[in-house]
N, C-alpha and C. Protein backbone atom coordinates (compact mmCIF):
# COMPACT_ATOMS: atom_id res chain seq x y z
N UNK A 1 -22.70 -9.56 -13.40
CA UNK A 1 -21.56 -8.64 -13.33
C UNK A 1 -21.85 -7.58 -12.28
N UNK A 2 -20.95 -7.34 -11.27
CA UNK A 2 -21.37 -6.29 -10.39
C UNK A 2 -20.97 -5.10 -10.68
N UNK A 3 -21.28 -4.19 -9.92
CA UNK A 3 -21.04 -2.54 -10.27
C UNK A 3 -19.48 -2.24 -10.29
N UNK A 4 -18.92 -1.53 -10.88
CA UNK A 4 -17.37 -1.24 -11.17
C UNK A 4 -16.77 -0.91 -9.94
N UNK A 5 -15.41 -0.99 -9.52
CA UNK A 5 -15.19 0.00 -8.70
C UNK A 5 -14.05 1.20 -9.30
N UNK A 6 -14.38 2.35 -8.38
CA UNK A 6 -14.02 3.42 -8.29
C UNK A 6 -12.55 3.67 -7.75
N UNK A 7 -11.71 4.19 -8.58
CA UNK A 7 -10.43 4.63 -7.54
C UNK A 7 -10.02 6.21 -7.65
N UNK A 8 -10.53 6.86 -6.15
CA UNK A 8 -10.01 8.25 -6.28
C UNK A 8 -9.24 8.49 -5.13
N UNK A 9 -8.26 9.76 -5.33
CA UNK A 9 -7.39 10.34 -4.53
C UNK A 9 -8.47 10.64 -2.93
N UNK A 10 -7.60 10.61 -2.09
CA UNK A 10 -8.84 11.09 -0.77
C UNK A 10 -8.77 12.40 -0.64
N UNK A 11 -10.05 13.45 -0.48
CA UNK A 11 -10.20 14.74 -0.42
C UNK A 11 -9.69 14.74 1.42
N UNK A 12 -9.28 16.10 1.08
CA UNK A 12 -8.52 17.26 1.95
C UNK A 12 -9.75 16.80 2.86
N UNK A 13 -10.75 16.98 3.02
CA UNK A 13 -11.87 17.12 4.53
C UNK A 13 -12.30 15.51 3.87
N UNK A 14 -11.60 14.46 3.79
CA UNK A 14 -12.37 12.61 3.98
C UNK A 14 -11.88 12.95 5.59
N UNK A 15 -13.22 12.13 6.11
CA UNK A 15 -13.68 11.81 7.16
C UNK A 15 -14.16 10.22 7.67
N UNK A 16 -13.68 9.51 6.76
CA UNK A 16 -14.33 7.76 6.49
C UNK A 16 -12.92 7.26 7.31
N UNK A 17 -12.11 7.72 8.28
CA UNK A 17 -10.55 6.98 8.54
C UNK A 17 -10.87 5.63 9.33
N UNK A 18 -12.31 5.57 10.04
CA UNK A 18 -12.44 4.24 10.90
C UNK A 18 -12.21 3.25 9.84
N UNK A 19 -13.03 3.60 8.88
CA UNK A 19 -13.63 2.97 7.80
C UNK A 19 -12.26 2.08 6.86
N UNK A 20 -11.34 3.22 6.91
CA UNK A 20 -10.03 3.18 6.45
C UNK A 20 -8.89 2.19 7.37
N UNK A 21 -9.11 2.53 8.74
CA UNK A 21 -8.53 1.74 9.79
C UNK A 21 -9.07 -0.04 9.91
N UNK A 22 -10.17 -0.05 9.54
CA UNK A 22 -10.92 -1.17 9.89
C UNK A 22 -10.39 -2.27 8.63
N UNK A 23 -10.33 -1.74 7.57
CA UNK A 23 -10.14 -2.32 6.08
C UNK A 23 -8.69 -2.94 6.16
N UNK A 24 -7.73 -1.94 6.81
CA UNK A 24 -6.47 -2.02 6.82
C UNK A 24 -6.12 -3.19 7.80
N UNK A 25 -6.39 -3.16 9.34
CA UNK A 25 -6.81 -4.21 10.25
C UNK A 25 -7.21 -5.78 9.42
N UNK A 26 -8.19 -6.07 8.79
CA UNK A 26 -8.87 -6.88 8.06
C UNK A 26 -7.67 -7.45 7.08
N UNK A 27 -7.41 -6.34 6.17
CA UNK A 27 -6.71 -7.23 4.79
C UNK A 27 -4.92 -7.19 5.79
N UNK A 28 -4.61 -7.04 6.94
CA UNK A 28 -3.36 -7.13 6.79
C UNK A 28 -3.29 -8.47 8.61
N UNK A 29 -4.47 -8.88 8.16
CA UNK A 29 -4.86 -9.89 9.68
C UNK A 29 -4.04 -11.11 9.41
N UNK A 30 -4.52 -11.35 7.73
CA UNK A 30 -3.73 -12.60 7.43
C UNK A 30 -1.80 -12.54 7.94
N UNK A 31 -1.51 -11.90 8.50
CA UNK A 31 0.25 -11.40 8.40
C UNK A 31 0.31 -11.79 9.78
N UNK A 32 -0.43 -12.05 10.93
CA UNK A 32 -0.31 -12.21 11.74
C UNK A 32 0.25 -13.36 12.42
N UNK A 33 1.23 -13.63 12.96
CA UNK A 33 2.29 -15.17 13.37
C UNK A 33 2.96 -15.32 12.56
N UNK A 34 2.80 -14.77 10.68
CA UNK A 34 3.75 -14.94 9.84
C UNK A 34 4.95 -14.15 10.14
N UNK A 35 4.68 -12.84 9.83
CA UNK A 35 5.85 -11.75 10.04
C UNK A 35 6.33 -11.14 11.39
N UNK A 36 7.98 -11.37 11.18
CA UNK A 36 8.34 -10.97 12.38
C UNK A 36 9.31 -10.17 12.26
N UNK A 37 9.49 -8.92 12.75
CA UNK A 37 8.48 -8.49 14.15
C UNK A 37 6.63 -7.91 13.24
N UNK A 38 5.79 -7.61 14.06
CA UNK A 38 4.69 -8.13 13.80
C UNK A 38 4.18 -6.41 12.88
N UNK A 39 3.72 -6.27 12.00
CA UNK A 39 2.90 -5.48 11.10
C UNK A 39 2.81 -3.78 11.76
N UNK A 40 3.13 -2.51 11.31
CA UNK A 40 3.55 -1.72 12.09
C UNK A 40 1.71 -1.40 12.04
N UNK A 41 0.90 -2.28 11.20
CA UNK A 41 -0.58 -1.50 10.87
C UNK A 41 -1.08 -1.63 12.54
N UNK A 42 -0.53 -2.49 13.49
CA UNK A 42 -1.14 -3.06 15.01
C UNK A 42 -0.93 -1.47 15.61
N UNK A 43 -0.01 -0.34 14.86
CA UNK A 43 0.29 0.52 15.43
C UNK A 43 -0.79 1.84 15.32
N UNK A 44 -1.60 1.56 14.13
CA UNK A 44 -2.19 2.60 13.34
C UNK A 44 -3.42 3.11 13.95
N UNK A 45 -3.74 4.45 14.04
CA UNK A 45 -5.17 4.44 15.01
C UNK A 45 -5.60 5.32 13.83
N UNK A 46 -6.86 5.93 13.90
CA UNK A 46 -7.52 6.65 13.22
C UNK A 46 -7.09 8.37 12.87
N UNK A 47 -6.47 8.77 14.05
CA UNK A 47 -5.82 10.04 14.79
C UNK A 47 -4.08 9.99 13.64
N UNK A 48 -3.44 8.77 13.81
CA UNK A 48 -2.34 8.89 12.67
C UNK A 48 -2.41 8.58 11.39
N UNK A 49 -3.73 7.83 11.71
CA UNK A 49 -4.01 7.83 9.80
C UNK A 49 -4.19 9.13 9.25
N UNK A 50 -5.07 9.93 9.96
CA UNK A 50 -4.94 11.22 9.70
C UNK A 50 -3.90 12.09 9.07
N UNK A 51 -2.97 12.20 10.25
CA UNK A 51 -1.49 12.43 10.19
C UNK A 51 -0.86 12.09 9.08
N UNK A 52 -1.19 10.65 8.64
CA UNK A 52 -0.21 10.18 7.80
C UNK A 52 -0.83 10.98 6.83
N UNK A 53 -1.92 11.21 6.28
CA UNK A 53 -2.58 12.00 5.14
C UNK A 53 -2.30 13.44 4.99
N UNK A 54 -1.75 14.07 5.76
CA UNK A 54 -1.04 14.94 5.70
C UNK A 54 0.00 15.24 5.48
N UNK A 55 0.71 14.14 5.55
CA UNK A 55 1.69 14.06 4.37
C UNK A 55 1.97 12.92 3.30
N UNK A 56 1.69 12.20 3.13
CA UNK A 56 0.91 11.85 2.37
C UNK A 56 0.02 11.88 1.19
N UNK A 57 -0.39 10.95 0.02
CA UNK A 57 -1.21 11.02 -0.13
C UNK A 57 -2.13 9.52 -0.43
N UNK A 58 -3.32 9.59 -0.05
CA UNK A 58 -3.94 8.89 -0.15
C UNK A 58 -5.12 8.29 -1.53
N UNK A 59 -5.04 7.73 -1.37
CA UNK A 59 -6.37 6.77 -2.83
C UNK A 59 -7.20 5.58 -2.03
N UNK A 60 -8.61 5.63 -2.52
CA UNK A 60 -8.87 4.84 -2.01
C UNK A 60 -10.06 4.12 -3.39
N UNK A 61 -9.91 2.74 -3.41
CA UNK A 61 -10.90 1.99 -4.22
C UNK A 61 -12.47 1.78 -3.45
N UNK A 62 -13.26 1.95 -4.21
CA UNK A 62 -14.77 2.18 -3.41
C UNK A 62 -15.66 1.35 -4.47
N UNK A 63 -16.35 0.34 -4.27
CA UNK A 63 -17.46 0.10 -4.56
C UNK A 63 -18.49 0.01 -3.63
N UNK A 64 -19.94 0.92 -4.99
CA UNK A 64 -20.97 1.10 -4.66
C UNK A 64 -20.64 1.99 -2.70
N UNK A 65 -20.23 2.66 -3.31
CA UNK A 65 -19.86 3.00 -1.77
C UNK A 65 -19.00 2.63 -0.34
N UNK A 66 -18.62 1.83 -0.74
CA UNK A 66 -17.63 0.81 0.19
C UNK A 66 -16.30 1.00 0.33
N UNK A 67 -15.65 1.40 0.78
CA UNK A 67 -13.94 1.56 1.10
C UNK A 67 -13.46 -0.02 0.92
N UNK A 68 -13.33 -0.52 -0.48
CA UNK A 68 -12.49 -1.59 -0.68
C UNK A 68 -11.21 -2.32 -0.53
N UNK A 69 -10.33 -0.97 -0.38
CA UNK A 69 -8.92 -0.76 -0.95
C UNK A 69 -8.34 0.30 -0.56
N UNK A 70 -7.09 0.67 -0.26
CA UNK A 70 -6.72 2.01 0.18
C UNK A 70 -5.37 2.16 -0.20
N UNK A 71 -4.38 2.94 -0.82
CA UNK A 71 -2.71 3.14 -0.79
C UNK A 71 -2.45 4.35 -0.21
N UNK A 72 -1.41 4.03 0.18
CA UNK A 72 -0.68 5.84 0.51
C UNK A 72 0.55 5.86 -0.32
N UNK A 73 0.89 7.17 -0.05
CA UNK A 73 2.10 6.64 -1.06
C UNK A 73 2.71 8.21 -0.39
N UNK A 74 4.18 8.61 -0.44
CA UNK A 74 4.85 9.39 -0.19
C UNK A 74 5.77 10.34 -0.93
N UNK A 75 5.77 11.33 -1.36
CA UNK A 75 6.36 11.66 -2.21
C UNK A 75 7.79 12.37 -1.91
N UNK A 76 8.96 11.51 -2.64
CA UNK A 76 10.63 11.83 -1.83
C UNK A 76 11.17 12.79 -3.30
N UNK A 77 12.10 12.87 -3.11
CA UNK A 77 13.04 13.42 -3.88
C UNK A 77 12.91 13.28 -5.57
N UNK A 78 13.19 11.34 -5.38
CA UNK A 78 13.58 10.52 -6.81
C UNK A 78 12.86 9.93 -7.11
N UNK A 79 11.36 9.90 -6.32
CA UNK A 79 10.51 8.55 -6.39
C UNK A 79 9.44 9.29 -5.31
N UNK A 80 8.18 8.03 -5.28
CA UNK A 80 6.75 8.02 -4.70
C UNK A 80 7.36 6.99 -3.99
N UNK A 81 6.71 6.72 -2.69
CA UNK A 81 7.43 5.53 -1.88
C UNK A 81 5.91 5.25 -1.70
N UNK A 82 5.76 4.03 -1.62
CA UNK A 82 4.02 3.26 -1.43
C UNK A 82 4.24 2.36 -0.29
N UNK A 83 3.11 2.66 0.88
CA UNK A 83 3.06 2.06 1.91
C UNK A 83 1.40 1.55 1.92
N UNK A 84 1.20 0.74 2.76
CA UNK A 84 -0.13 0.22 3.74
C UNK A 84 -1.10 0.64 2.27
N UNK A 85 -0.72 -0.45 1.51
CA UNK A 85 -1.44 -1.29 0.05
C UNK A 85 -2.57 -2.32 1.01
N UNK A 86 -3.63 -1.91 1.02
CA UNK A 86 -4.88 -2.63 2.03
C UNK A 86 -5.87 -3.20 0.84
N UNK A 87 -5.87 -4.28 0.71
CA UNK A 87 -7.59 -4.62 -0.05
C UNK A 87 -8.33 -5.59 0.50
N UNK A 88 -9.83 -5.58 0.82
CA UNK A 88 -10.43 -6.24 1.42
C UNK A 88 -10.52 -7.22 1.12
N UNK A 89 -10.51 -8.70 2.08
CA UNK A 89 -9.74 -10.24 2.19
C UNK A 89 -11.17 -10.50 1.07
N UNK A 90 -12.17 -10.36 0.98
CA UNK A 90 -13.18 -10.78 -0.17
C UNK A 90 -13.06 -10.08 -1.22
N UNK A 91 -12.21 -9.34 -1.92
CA UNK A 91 -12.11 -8.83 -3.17
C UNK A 91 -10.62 -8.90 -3.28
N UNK A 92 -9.51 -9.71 -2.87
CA UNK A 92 -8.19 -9.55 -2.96
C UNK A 92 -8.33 -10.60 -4.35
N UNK A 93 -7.48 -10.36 -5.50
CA UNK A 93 -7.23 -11.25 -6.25
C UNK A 93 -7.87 -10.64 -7.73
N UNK A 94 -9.01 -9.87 -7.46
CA UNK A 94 -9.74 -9.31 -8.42
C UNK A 94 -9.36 -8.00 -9.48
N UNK A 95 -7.67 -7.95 -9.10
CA UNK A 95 -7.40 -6.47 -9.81
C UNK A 95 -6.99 -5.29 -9.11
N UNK A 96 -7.60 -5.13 -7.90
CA UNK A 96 -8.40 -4.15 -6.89
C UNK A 96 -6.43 -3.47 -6.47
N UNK A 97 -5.90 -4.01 -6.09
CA UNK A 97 -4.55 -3.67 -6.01
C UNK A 97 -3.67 -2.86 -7.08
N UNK A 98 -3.64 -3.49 -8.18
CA UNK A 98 -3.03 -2.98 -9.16
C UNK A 98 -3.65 -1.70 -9.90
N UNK A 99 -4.89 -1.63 -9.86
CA UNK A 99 -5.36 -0.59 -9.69
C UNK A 99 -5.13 0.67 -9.02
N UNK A 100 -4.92 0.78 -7.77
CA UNK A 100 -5.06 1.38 -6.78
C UNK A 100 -3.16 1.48 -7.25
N UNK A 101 -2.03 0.88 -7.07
CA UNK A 101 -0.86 1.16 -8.09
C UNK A 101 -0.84 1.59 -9.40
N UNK A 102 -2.05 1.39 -10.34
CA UNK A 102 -2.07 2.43 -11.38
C UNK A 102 -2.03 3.51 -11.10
N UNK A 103 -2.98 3.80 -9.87
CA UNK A 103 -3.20 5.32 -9.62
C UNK A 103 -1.98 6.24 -8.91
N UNK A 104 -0.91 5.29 -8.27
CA UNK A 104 0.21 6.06 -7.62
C UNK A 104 1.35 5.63 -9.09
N UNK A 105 1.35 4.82 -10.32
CA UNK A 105 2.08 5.16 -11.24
C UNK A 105 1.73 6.43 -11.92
N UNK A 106 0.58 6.50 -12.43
CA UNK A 106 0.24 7.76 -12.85
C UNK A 106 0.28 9.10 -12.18
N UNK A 107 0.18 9.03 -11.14
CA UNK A 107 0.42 10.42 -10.48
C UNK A 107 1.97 10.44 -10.07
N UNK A 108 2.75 9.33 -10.23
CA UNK A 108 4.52 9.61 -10.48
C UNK A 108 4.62 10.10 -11.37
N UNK A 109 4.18 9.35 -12.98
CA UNK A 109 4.94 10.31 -13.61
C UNK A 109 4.64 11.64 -14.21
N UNK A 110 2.93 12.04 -13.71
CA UNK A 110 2.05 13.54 -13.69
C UNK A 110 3.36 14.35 -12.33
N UNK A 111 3.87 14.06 -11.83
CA UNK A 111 5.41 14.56 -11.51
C UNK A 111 6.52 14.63 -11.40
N UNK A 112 6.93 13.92 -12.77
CA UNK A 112 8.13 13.38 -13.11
C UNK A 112 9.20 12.78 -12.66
N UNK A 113 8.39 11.51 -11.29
CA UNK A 113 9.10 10.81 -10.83
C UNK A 113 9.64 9.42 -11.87
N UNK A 114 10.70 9.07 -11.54
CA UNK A 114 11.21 7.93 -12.79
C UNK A 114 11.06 6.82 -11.90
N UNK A 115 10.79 6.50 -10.56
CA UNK A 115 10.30 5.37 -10.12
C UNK A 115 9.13 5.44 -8.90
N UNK A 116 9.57 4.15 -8.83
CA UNK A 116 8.38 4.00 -6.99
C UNK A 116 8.46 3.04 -6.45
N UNK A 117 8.44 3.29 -5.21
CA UNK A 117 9.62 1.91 -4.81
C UNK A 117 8.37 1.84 -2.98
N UNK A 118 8.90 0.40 -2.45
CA UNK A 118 7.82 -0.34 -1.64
C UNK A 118 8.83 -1.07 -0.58
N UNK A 119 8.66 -1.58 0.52
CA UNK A 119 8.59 -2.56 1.12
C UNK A 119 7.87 -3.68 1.79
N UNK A 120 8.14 -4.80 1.09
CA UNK A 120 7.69 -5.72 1.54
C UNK A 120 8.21 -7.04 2.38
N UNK A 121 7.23 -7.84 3.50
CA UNK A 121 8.11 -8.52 4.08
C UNK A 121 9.11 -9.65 3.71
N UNK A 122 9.96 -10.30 4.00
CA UNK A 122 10.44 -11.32 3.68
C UNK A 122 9.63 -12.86 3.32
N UNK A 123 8.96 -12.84 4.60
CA UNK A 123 8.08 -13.81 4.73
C UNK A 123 6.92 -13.79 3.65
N UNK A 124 6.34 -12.74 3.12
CA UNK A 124 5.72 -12.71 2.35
C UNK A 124 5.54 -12.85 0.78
N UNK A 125 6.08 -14.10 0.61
CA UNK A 125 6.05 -14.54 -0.91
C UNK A 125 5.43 -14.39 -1.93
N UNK A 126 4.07 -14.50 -1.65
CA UNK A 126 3.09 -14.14 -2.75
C UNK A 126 3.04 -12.77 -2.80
N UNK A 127 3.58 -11.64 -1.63
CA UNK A 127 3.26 -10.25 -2.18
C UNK A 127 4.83 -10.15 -3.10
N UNK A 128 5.88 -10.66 -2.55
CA UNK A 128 7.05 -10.51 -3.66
C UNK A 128 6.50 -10.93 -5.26
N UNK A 129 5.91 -12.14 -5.33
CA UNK A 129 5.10 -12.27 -7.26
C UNK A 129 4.46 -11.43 -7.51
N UNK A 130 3.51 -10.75 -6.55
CA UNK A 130 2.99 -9.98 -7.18
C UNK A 130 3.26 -8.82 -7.85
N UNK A 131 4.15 -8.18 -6.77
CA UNK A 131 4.75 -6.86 -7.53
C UNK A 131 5.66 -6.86 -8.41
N UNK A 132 6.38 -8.10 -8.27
CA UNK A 132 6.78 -8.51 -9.64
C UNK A 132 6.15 -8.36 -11.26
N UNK A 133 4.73 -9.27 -10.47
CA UNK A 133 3.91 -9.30 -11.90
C UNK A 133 3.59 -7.65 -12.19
N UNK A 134 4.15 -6.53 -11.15
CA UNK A 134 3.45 -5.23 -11.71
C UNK A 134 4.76 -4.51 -12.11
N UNK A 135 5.62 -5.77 -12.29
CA UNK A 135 6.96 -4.96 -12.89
C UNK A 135 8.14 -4.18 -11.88
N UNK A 136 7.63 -4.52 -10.79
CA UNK A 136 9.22 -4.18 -9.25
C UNK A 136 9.78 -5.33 -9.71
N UNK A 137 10.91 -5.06 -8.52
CA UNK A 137 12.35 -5.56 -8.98
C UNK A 137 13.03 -5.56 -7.46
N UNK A 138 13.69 -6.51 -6.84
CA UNK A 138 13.93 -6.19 -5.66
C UNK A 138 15.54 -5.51 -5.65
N UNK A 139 15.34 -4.36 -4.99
CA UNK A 139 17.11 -3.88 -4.77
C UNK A 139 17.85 -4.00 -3.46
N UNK A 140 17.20 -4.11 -2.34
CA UNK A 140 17.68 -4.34 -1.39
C UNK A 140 17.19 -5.05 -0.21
N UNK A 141 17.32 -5.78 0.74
CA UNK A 141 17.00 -6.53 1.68
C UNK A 141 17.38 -5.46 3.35
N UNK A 142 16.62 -5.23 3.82
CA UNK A 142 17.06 -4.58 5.11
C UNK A 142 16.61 -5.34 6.47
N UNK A 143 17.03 -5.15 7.66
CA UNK A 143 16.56 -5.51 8.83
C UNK A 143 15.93 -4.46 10.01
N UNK A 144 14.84 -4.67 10.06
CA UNK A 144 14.24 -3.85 11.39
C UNK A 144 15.09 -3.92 12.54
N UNK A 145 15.16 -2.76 13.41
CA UNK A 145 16.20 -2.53 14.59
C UNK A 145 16.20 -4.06 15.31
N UNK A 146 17.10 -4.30 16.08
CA UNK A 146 17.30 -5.41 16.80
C UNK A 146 17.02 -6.92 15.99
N UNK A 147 16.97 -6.57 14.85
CA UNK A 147 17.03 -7.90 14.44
C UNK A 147 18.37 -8.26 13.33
N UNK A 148 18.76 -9.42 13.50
CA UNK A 148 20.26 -9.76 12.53
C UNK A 148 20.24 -10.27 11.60
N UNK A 149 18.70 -10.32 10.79
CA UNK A 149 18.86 -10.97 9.95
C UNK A 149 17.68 -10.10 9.11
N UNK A 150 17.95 -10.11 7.37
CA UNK A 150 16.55 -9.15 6.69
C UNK A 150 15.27 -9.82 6.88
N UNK A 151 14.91 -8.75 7.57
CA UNK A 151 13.12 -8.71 7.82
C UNK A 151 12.09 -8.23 6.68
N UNK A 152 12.99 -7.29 6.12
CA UNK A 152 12.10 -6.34 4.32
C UNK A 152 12.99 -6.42 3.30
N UNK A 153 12.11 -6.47 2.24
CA UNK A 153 12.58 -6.40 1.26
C UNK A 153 12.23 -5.41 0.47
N UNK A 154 13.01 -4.37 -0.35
CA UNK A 154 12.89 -3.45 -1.29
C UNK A 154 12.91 -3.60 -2.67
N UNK A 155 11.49 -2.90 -3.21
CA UNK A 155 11.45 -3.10 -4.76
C UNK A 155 10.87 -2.04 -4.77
N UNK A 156 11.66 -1.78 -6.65
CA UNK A 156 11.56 -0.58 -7.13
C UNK A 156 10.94 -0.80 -8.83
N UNK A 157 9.78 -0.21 -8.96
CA UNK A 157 9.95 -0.22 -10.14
C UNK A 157 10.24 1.23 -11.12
N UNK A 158 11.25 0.90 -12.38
CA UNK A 158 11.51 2.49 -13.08
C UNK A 158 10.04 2.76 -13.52
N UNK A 159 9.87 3.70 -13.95
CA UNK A 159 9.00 4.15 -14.80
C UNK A 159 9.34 4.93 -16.03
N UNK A 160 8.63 4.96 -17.35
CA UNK A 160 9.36 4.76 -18.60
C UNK A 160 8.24 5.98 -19.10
């Protein structure tokens, strides 16, 4: 049995963003030739990950020291909006996700958000079961600029 992992919020002065960039790169490689147009993560440098953590907030899953896993998540009006869900391609399957979504359910409703809602691609089937299996629900289908046909899909799950 190996050592547990850890899921905490990222402190105000984390300094690990390569670490964070590199993980993200890795678990979102598999998407590559599938989704079109292509993964906005090709866009992400270390300098806007930053950024994004500033508004934002971040969690990250760690074993034994290791940046496993990472969510952000956004906080709107009616809801937490969850983006760039990263887990490393050798621990995907193990939990490590839903976890790391425990931690942005619980801190919805520690602010009395009643949902939290995601996009995911079209092309991506197995991430549509999954969030299923965590209880989303899809409400809407949208298309990225210049394209005529839905590229994302939106799911929301309430929270109770």
């Amino acid at each position: 049995m190996g050592s547990l992992v850890s899921i905490a919020q990222l402190p105000a002065d984390f300094d690990r963003w390569d670490e964070v960039l590199a993980l993200i790169m890795r678990a979102f490689a598999s998407m590559d030739g599938v989704i079109d147009p292509p993964s906005s993560a090709h866009r992400l440098t270390v300098e806007n990950l930053r950024d994004k953590a500033r508004r934002e907030m971040g969690f990250s899953a760690l074993k034994d020291g290791r940046i496993i896993g990472c969510i952000f998540v956004l906080e709107r009006a009616n809801d937490f909006y969850v983006g760039k869900l990263a887990v490393e391609p050798g621990f995907q399957g193990q939990g490590i996700g839903s976890q790391l979504m425990q931690a942005v359910e619980d801190l919805a409703r520690n602010r009395g958000k009643p949902a939290i809602e995601l996009q995911t691609r079209v092309e991506l089937t197995g991430n549509h079961a999954a969030f299923a299996r965590l209880g989303f629900r899809e409400t809407e289908r949208t298309a990225h600029n210049g394209y005529d046909r839905p590229t994302s899909i939106t799911m929301r799950k309430r929270l109770s």
